[in-house]
C-alpha atoms as a PDB file:
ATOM      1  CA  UNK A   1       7.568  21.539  -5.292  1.00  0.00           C
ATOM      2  CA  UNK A   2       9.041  17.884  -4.506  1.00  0.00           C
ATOM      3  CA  UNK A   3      10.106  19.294  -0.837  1.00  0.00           C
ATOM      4  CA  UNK A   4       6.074  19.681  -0.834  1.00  0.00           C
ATOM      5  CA  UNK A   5       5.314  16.428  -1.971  1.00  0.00           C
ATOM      6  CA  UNK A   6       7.935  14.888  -0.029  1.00  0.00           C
ATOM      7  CA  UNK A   7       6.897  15.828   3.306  1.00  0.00           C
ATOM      8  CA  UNK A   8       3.240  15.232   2.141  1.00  0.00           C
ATOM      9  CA  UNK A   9       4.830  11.519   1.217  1.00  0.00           C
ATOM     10  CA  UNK A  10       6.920  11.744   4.906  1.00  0.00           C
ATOM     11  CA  UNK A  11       3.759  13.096   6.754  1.00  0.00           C
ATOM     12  CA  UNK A  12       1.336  10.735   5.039  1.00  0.00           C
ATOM     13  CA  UNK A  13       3.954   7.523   6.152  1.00  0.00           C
ATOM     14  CA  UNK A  14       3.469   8.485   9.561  1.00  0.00           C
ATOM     15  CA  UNK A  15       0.292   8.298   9.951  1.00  0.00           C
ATOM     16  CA  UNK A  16       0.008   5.279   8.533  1.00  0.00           C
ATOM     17  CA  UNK A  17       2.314   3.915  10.391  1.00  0.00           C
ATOM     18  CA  UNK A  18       0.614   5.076  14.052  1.00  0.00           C
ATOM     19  CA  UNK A  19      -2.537   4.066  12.621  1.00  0.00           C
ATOM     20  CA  UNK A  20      -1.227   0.444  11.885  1.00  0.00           C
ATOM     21  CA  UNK A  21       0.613   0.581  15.717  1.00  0.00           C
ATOM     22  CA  UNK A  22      -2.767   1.706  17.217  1.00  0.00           C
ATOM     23  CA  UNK A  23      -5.200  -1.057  15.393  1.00  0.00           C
ATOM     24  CA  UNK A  24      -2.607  -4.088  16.088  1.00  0.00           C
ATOM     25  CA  UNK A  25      -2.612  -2.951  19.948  1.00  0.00           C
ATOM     26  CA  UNK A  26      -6.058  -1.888  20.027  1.00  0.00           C
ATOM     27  CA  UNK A  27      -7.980  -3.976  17.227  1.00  0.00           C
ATOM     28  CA  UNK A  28     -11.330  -3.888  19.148  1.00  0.00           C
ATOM     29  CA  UNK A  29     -11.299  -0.154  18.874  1.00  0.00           C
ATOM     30  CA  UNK A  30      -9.947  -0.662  15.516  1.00  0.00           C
ATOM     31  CA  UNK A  31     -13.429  -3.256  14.804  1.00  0.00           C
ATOM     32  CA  UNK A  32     -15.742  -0.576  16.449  1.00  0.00           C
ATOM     33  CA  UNK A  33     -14.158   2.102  14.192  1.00  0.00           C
ATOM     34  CA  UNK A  34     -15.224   0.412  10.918  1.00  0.00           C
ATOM     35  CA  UNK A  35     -18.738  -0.285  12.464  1.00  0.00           C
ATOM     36  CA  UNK A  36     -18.654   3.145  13.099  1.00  0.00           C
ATOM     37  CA  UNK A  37     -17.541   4.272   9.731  1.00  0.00           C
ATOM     38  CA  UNK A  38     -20.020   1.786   8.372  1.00  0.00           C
ATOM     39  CA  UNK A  39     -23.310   3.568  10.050  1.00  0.00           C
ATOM     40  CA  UNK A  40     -22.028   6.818   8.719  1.00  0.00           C
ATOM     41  CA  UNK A  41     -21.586   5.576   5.641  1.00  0.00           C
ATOM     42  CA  UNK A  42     -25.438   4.283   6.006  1.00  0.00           C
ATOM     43  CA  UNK A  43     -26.668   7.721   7.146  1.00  0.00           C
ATOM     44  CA  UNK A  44     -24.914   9.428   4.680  1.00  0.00           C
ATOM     45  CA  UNK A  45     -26.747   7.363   1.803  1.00  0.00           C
ATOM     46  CA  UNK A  46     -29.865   7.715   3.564  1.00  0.00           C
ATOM     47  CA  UNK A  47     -29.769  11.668   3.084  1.00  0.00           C
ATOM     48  CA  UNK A  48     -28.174  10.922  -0.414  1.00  0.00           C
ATOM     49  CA  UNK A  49     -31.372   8.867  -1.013  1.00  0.00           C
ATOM     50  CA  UNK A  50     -33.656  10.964   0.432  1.00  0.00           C
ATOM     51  CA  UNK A  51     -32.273  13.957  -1.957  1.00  0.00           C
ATOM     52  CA  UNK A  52     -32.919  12.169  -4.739  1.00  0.00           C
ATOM     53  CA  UNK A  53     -37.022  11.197  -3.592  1.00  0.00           C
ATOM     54  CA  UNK A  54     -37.829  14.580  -3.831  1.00  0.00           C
ATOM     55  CA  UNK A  55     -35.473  15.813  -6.882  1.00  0.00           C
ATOM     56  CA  UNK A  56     -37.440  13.099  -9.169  1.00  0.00           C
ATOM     57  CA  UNK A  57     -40.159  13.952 -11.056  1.00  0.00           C
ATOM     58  CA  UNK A  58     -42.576  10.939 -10.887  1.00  0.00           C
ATOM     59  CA  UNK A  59     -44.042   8.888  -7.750  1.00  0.00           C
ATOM     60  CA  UNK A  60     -42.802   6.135  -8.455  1.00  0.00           C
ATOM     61  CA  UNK A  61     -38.825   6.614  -8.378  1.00  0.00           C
ATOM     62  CA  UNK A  62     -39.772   8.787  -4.890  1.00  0.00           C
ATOM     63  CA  UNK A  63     -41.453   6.061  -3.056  1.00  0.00           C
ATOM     64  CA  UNK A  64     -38.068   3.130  -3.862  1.00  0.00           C
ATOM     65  CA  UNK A  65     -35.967   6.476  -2.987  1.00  0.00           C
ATOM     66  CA  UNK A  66     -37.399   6.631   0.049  1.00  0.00           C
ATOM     67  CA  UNK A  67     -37.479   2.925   0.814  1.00  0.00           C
ATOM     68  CA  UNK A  68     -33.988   2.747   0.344  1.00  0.00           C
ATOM     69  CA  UNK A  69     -33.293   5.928   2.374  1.00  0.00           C
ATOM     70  CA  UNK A  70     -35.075   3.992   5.465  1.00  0.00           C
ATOM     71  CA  UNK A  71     -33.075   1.123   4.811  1.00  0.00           C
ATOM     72  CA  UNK A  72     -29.852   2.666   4.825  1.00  0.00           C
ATOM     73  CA  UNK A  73     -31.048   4.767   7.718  1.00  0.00           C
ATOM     74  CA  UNK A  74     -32.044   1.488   9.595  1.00  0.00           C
ATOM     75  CA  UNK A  75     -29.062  -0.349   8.516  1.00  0.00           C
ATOM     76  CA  UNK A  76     -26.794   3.112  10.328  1.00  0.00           C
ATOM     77  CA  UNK A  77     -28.667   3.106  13.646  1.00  0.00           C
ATOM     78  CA  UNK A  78     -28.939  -0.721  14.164  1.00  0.00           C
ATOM     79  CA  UNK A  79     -24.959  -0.298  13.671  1.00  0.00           C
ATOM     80  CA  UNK A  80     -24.665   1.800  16.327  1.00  0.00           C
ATOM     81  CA  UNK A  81     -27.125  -0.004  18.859  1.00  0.00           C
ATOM     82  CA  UNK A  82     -25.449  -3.545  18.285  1.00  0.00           C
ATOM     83  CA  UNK A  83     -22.028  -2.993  16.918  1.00  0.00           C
ATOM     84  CA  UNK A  84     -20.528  -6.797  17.803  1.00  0.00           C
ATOM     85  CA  UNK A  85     -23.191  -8.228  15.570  1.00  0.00           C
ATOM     86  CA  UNK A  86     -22.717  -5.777  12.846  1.00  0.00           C
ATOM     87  CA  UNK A  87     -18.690  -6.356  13.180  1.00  0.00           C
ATOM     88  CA  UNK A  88     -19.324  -9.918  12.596  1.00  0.00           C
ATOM     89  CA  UNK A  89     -21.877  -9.058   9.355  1.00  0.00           C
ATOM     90  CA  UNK A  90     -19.293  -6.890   8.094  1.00  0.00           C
ATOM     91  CA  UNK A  91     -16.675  -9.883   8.270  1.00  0.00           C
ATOM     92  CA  UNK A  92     -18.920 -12.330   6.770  1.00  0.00           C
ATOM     93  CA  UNK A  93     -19.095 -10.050   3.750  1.00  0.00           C
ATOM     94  CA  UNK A  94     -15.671  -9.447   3.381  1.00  0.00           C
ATOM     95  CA  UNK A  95     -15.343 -13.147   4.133  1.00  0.00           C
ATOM     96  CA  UNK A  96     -17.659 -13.795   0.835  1.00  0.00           C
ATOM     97  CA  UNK A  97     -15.905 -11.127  -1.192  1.00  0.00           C
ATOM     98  CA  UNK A  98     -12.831 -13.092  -0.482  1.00  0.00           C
ATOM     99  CA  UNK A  99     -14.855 -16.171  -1.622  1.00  0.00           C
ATOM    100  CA  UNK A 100     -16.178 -14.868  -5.120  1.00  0.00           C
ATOM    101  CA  UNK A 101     -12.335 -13.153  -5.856  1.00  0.00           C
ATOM    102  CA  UNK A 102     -10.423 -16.127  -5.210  1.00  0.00           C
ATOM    103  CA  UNK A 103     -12.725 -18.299  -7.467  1.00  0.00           C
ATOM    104  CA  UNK A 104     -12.582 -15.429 -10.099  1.00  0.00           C
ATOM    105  CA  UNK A 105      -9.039 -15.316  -9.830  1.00  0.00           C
ATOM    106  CA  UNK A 106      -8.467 -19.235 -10.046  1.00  0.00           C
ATOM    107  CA  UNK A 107     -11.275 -19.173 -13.094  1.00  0.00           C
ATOM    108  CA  UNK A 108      -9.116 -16.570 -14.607  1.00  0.00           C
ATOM    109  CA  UNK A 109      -6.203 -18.503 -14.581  1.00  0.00           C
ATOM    110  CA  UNK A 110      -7.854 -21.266 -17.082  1.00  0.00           C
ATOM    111  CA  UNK A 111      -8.561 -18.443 -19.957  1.00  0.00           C
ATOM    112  CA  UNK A 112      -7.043 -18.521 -22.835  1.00  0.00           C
ATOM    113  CA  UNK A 113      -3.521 -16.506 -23.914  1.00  0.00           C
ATOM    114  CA  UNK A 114      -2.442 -16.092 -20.752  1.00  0.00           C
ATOM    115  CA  UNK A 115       1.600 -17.525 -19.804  1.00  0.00           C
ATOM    116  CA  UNK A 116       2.374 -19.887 -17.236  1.00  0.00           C
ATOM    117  CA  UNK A 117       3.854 -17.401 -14.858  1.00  0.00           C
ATOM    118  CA  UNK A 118       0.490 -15.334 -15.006  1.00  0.00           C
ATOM    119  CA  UNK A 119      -1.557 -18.843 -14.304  1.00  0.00           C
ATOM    120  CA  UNK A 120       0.695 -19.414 -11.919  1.00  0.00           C
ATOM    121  CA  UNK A 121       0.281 -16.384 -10.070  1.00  0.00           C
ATOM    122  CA  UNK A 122      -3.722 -16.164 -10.527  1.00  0.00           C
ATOM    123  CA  UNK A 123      -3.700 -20.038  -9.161  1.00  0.00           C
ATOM    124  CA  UNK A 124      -1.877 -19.249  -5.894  1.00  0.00           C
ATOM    125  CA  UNK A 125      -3.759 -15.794  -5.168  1.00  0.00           C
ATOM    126  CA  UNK A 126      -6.960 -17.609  -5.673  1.00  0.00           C
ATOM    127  CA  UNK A 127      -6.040 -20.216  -2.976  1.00  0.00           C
ATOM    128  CA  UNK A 128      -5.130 -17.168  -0.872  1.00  0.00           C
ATOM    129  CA  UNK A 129      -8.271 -15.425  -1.435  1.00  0.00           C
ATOM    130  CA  UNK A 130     -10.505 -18.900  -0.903  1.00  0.00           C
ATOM    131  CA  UNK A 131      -8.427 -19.891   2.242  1.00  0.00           C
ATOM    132  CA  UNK A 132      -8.649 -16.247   4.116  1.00  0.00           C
ATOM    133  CA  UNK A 133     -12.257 -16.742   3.336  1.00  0.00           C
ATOM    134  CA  UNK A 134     -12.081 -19.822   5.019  1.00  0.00           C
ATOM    135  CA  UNK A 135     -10.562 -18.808   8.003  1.00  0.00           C
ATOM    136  CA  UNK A 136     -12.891 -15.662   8.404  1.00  0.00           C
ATOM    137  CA  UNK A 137     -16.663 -17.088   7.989  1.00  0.00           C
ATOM    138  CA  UNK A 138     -14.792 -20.389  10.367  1.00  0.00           C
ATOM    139  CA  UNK A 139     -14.612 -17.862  13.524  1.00  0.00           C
ATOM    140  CA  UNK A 140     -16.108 -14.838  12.297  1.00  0.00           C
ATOM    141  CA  UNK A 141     -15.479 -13.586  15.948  1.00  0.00           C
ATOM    142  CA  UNK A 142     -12.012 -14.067  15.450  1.00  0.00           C
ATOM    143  CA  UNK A 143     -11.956 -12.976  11.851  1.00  0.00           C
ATOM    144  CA  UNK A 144     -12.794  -9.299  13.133  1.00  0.00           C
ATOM    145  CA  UNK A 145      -9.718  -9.156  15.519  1.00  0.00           C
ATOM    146  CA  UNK A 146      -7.519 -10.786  12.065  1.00  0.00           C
ATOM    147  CA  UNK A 147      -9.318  -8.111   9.792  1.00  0.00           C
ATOM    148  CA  UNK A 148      -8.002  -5.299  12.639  1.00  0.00           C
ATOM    149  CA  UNK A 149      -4.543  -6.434  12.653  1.00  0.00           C
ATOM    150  CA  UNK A 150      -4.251  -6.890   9.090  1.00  0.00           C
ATOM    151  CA  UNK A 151      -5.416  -3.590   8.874  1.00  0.00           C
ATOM    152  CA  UNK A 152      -2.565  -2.584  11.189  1.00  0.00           C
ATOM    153  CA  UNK A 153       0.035  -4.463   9.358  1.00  0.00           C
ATOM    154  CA  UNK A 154      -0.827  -2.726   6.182  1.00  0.00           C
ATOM    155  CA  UNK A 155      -1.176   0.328   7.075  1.00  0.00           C
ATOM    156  CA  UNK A 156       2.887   0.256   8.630  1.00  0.00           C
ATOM    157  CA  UNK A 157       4.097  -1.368   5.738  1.00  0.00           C
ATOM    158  CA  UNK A 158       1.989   1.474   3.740  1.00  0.00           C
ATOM    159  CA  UNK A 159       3.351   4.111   6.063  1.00  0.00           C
ATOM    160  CA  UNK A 160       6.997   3.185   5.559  1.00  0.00           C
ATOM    161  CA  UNK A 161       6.880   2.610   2.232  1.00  0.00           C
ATOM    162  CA  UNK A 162       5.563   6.509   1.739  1.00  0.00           C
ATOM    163  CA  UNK A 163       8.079   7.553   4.064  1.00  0.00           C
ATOM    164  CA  UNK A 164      10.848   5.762   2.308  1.00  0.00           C
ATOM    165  CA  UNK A 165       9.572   7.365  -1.101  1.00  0.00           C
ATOM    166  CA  UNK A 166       9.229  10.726   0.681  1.00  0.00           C
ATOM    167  CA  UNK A 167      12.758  10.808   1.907  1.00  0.00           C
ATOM    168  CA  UNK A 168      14.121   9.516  -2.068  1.00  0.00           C
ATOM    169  CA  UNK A 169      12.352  12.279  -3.347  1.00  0.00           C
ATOM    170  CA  UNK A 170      13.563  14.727  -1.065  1.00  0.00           C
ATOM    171  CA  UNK A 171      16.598  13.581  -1.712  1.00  0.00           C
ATOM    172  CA  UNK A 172      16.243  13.378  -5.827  1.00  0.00           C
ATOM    173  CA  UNK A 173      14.824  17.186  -5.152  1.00  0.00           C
ATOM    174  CA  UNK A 174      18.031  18.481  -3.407  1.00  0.00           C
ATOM    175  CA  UNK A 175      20.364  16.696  -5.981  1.00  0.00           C
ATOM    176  CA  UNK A 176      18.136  18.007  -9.155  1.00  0.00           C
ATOM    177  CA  UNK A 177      18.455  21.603  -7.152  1.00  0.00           C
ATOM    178  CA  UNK A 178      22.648  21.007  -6.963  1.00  0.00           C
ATOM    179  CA  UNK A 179      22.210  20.154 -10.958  1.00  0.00           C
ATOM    180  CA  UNK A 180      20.186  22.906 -11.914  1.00  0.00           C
ATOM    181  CA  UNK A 181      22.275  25.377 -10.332  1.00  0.00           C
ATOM    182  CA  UNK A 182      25.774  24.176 -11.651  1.00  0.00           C
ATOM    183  CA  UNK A 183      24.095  24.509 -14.880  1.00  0.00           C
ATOM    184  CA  UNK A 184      23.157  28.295 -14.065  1.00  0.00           C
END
C-alpha cells in the first residue's frame, strides 16, 4: 500500500514539476490556459443552471435560472472570442481578492487574544497580500505574465515537495517491511 501511494506521491511531483517548467517558459500559453479553463468553467454552469430551470417547480426560480444560465453562457464564449481582455479581467479579480485578504488579514491581526507572534505574522502577510495587489491592478498586462510564473514556481516547489515525500515514504515502507518481517 505505501509503494502505491508513494509512486502516486513520486508521479504526482512530476507533473507538477513539468507543469511549473512549462508555464515559467511558456506563461502566455499558461494565461490562455486559465482563460480557457475559465469559459469551461462558464459553460459548465450554464448547463448546471439550465438543469436546474426546468427541475424547479414554479416560474419564477426558472426564468433567474435561465438568466443566469445565459450569463454564464455569455461570460464562456466572450472568453473564448477575446481571451487578452478576459486574462486581464481575471487578474483584476485576483488582484481585488488579494486586496480584501490582505486587509482581512491585517484587521485580523488587531482582534483580541491573539500573541504577538500571530499579529506579527497576520501584519506582514497582509502587507504581502495588499502589495501583490498593488503590483497586479498597476500593470494588469504584466500581472498576467507574474500570475503565470508564479503559477510555475509553485507548482515545482509543489512537485518536489511530493516527490521528496514520495521517496520518504517509500523508503519508511521498505524499512517497516524489513521490521515486520524480523518480527515474523
Amino acid at each position: 500500500m505505501l509503494k502505491s501511494k508513494s509512486t502516486s506521491l513520486i508521479l504526482l511531483g512530476v507533473l507538477g514539476v513539468i507543469v511549473g517548467i512549462i508555464a515559467i517558459v511558456w506563461p502566455n500559453v499558461t494565461i490562455l490556459a486559465l482563460v480557457i479553463l475559465f469559459a469551461v468553467y462558464a459553460f459548465i454552469a450554464a448547463a448546471l443552471q439550465t438543469m436546474r430551470a426546468f427541475s424547479s417547480a414554479t416560474a419564477g426560480p426558472v426564468f433567474g435560472h435561465l438568466l443566469l444560465a445565459l450569463i454564464d453562457l455569455a461570460a464562456g464564449v466572450v472568453a473564448l472570442v477575446w481571451p487578452a481582455p478576459t486574462a486581464l479581467v481575471l487578474v483584476l479579480v485576483v488582484a481585488i481578492w488579494a486586496f480584501v485578504a490582505g486587509f482581512a488579514e491585517i484587521f485580523a491581526a488587531f482582534q483580541s487574544g491573539e500573541s504577538a507572534g500571530t499579529r506579527a505574522m497576520f501584519i506582514v502577510t497582509g502587507l504581502i497580500s495588499v502589495a501583490f495587489g498593488v503590483v497586479l491592478s498597476a500593470r494588469p498586462d504584466i500581472g498576467a505574465v507574474t500570475l503565470a510564473l508564479l503559477f510555475g514556481l509553485f507548482s515545482m516547489v509543489y512537485g518536489v515537495s511530493e516527490i521528496v515525500v514520495g521517496v520518504q515514504m517509500r523508503r519508511t515502507g521498505k524499512t517497516l517491511q524489513a521490521v515486520l518481517h524480523e518480527a515474523a
